[in-house]
PDB file of N, CA and C in Angstrom:
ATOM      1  N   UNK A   1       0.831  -1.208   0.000  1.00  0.00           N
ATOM      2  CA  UNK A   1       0.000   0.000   0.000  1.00  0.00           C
ATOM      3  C   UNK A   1       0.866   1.258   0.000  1.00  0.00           C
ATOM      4  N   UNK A   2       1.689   1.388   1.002  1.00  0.00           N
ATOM      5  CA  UNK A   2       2.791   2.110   0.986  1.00  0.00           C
ATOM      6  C   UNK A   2       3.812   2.774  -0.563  1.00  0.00           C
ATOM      7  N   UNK A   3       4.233   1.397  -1.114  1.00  0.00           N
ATOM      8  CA  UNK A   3       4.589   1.469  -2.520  1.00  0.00           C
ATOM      9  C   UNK A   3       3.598   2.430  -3.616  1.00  0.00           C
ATOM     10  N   UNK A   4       2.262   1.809  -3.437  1.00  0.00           N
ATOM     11  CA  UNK A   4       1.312   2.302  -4.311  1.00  0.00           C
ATOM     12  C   UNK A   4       0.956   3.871  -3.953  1.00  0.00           C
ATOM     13  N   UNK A   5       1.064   4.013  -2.824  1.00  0.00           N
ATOM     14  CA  UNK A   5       0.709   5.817  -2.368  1.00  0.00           C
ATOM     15  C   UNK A   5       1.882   6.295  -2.667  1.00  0.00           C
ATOM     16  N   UNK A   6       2.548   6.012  -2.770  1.00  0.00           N
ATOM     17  CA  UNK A   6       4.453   6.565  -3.407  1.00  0.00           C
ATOM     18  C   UNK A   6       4.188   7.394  -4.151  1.00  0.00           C
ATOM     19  N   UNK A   7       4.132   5.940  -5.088  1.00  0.00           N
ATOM     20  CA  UNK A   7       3.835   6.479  -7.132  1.00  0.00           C
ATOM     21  C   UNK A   7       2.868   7.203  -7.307  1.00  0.00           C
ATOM     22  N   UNK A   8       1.786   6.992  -6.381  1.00  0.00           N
ATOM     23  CA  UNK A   8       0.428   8.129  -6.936  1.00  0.00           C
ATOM     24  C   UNK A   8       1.043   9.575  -6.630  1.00  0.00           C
ATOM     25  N   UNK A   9       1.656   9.687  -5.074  1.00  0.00           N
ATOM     26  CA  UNK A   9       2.280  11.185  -4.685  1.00  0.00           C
ATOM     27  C   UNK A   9       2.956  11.856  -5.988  1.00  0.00           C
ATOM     28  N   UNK A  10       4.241  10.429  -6.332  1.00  0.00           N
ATOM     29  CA  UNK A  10       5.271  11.128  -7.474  1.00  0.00           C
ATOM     30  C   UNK A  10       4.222  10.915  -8.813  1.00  0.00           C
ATOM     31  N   UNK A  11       3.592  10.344  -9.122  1.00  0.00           N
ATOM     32  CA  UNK A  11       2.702  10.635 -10.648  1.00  0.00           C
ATOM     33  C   UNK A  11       2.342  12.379 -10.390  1.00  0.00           C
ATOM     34  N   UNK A  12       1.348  12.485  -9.129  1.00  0.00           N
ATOM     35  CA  UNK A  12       0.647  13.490  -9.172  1.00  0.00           C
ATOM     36  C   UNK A  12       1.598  14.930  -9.542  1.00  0.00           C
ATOM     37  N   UNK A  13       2.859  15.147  -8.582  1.00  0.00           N
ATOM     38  CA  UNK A  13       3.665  15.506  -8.270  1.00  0.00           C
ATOM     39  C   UNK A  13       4.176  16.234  -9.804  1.00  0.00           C
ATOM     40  N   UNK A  14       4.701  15.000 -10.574  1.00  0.00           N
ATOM     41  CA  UNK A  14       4.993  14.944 -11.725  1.00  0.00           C
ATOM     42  C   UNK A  14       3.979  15.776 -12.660  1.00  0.00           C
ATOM     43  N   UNK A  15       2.528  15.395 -12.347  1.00  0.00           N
ATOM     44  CA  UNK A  15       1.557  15.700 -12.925  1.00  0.00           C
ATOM     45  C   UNK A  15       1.394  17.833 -13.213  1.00  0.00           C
ATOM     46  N   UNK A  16       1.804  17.909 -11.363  1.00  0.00           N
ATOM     47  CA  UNK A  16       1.559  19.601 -10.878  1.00  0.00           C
ATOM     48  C   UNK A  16       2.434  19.830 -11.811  1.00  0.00           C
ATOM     49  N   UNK A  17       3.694  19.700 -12.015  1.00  0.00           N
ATOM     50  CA  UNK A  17       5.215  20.207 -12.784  1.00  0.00           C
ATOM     51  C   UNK A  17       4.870  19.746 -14.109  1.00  0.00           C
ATOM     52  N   UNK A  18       3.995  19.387 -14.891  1.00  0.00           N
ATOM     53  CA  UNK A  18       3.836  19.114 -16.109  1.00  0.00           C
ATOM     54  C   UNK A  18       2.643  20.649 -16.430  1.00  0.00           C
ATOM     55  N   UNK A  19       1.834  20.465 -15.526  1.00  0.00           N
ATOM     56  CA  UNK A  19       0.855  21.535 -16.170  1.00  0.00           C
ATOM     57  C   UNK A  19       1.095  22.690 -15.656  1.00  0.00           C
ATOM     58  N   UNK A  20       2.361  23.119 -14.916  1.00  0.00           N
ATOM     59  CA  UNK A  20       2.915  24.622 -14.347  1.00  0.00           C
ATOM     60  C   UNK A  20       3.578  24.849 -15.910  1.00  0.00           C
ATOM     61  N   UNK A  21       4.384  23.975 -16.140  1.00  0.00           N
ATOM     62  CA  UNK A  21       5.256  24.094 -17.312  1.00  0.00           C
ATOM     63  C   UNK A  21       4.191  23.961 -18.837  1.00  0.00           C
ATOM     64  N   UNK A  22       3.356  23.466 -18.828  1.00  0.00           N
ATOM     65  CA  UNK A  22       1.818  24.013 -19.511  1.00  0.00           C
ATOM     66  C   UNK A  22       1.721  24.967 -19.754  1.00  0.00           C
ATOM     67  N   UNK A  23       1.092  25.858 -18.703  1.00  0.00           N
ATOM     68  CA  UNK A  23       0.494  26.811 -18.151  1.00  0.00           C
ATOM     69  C   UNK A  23       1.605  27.868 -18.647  1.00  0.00           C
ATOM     70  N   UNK A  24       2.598  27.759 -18.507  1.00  0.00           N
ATOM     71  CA  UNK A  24       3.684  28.934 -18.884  1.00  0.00           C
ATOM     72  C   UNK A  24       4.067  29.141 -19.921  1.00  0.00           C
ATOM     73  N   UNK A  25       4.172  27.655 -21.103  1.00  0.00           N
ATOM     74  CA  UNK A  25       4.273  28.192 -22.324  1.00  0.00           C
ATOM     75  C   UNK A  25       2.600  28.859 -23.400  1.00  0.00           C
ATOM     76  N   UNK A  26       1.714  28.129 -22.588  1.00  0.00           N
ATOM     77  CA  UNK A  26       0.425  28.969 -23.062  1.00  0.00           C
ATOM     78  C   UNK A  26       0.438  30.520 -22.815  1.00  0.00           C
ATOM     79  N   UNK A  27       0.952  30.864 -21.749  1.00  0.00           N
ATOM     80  CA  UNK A  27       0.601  32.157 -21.520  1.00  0.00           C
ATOM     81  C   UNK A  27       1.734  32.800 -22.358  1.00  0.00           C
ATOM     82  N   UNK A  28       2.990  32.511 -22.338  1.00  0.00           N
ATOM     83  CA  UNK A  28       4.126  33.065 -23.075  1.00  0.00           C
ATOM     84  C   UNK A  28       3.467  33.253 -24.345  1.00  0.00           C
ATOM     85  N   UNK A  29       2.570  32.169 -25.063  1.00  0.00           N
ATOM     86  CA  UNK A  29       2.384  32.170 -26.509  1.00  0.00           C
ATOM     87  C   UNK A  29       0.735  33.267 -26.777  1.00  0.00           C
ATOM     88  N   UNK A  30       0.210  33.733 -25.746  1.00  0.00           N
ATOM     89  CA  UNK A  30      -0.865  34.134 -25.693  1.00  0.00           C
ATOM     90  C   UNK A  30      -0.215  35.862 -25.322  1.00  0.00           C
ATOM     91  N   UNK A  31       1.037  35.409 -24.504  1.00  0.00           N
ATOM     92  CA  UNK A  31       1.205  37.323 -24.533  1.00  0.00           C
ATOM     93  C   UNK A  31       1.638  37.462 -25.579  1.00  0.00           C
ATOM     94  N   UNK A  32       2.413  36.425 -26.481  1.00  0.00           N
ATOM     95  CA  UNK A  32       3.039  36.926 -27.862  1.00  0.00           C
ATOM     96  C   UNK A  32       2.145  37.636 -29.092  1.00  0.00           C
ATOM     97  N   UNK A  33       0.976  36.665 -29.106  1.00  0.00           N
ATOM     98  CA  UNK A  33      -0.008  36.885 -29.741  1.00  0.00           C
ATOM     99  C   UNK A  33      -0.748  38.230 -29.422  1.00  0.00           C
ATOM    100  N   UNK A  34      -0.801  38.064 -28.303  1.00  0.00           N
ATOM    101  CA  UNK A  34      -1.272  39.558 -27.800  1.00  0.00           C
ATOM    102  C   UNK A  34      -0.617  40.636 -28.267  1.00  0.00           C
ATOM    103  N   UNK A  35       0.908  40.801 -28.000  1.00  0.00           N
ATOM    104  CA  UNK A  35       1.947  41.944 -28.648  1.00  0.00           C
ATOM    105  C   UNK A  35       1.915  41.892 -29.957  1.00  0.00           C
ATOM    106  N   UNK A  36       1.375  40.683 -30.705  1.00  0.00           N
ATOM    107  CA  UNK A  36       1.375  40.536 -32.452  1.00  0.00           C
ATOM    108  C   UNK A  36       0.275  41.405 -33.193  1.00  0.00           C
ATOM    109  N   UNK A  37      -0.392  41.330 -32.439  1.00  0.00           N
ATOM    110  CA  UNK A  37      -2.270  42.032 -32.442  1.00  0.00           C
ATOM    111  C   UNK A  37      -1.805  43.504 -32.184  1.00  0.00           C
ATOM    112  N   UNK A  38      -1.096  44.063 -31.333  1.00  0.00           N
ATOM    113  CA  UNK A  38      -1.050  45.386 -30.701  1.00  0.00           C
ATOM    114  C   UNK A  38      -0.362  45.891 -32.050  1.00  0.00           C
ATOM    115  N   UNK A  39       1.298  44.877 -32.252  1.00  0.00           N
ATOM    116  CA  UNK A  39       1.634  45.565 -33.257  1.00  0.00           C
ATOM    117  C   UNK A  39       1.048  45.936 -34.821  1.00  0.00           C
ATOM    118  N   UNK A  40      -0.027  45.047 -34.727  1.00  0.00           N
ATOM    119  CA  UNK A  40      -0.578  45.409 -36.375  1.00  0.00           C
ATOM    120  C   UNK A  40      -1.986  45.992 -36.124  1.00  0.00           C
ATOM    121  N   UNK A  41      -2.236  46.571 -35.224  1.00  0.00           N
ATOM    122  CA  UNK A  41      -3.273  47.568 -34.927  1.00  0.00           C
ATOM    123  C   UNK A  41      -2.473  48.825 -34.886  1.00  0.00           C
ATOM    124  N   UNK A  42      -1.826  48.715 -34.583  1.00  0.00           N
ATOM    125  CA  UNK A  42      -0.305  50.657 -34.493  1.00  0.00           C
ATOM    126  C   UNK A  42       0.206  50.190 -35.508  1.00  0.00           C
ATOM    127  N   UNK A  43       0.493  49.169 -36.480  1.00  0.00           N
ATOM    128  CA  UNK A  43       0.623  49.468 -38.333  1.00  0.00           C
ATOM    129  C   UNK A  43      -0.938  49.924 -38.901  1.00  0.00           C
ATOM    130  N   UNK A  44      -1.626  49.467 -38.588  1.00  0.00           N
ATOM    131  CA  UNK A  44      -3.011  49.400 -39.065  1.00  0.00           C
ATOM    132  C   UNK A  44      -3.570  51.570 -38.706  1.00  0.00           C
ATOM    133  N   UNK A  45      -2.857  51.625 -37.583  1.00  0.00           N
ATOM    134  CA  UNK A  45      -3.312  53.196 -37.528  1.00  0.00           C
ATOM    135  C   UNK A  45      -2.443  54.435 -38.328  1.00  0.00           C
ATOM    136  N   UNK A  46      -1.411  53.868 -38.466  1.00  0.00           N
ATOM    137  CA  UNK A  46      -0.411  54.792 -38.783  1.00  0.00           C
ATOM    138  C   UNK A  46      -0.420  54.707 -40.278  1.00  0.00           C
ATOM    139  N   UNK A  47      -0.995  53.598 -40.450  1.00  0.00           N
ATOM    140  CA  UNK A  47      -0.975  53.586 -42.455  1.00  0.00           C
ATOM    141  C   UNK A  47      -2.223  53.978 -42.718  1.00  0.00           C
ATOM    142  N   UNK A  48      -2.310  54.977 -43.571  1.00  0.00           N
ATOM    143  CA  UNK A  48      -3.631  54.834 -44.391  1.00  0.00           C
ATOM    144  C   UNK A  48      -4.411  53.823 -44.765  1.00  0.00           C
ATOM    145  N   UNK A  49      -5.671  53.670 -45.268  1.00  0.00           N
ATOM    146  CA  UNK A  49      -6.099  52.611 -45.769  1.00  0.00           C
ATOM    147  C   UNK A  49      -5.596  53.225 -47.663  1.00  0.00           C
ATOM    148  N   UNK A  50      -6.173  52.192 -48.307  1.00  0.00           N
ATOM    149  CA  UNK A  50      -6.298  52.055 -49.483  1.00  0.00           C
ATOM    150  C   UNK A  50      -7.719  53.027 -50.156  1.00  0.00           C
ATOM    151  N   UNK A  51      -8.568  52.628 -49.391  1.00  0.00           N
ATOM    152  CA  UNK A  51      -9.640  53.041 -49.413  1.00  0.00           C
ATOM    153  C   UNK A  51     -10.099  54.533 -49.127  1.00  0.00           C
ATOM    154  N   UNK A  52      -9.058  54.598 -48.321  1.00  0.00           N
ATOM    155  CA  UNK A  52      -9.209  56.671 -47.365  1.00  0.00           C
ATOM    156  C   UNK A  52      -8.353  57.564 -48.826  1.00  0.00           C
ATOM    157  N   UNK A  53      -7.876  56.410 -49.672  1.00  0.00           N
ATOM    158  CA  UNK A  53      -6.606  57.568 -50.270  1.00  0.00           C
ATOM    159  C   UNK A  53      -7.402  58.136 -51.401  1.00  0.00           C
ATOM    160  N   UNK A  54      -7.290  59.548 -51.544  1.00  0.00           N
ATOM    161  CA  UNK A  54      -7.681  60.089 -52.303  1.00  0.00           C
ATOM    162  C   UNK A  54      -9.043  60.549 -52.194  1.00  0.00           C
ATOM    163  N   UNK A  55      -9.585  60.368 -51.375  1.00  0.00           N
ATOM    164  CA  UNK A  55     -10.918  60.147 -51.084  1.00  0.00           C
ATOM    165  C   UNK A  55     -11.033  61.785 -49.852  1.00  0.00           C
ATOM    166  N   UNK A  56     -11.806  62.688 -49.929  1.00  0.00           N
ATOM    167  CA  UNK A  56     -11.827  63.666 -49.051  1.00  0.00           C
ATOM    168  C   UNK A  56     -13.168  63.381 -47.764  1.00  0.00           C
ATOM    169  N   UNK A  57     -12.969  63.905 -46.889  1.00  0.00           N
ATOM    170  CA  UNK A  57     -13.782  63.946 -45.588  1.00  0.00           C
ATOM    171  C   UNK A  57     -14.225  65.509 -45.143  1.00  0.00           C
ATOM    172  N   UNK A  58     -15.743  65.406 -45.523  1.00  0.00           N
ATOM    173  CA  UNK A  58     -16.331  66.314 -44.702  1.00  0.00           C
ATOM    174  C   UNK A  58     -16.867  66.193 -43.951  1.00  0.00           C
ATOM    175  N   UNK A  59     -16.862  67.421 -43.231  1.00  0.00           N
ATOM    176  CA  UNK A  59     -18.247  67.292 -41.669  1.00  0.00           C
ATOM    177  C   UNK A  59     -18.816  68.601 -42.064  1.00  0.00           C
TER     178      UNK A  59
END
């Protein structure tokens, strides 16, 4: 019994340190994505469209 509560401790154990190390490359890849988005929204503002060019705006 002893033996068997071992391996469950170290499976589980194993288990916490598998999904910390999860958990960290998801978020690494989710802030990246995030900074990927920011940067082509500040290209997206700073460029004209295609559509605005030539084209005048009144109010």
């Amino acid at each position: 019994f002893l033996t068997l509560r071992s391996d469950l401790e170290a499976a589980l154990d194993a288990n916490y340190r598998l999904n910390d190390a999860l958990l960290e490359e998801l978020k690494s890849q989710v802030l990246a994505a995030i900074e990927a988005d920011a940067q082509a929204v500040e290209l997206a503002v700073e460029t004209p469209s295609r559509a605005s060019e030539g084209t005048e705006v009144t109010t």
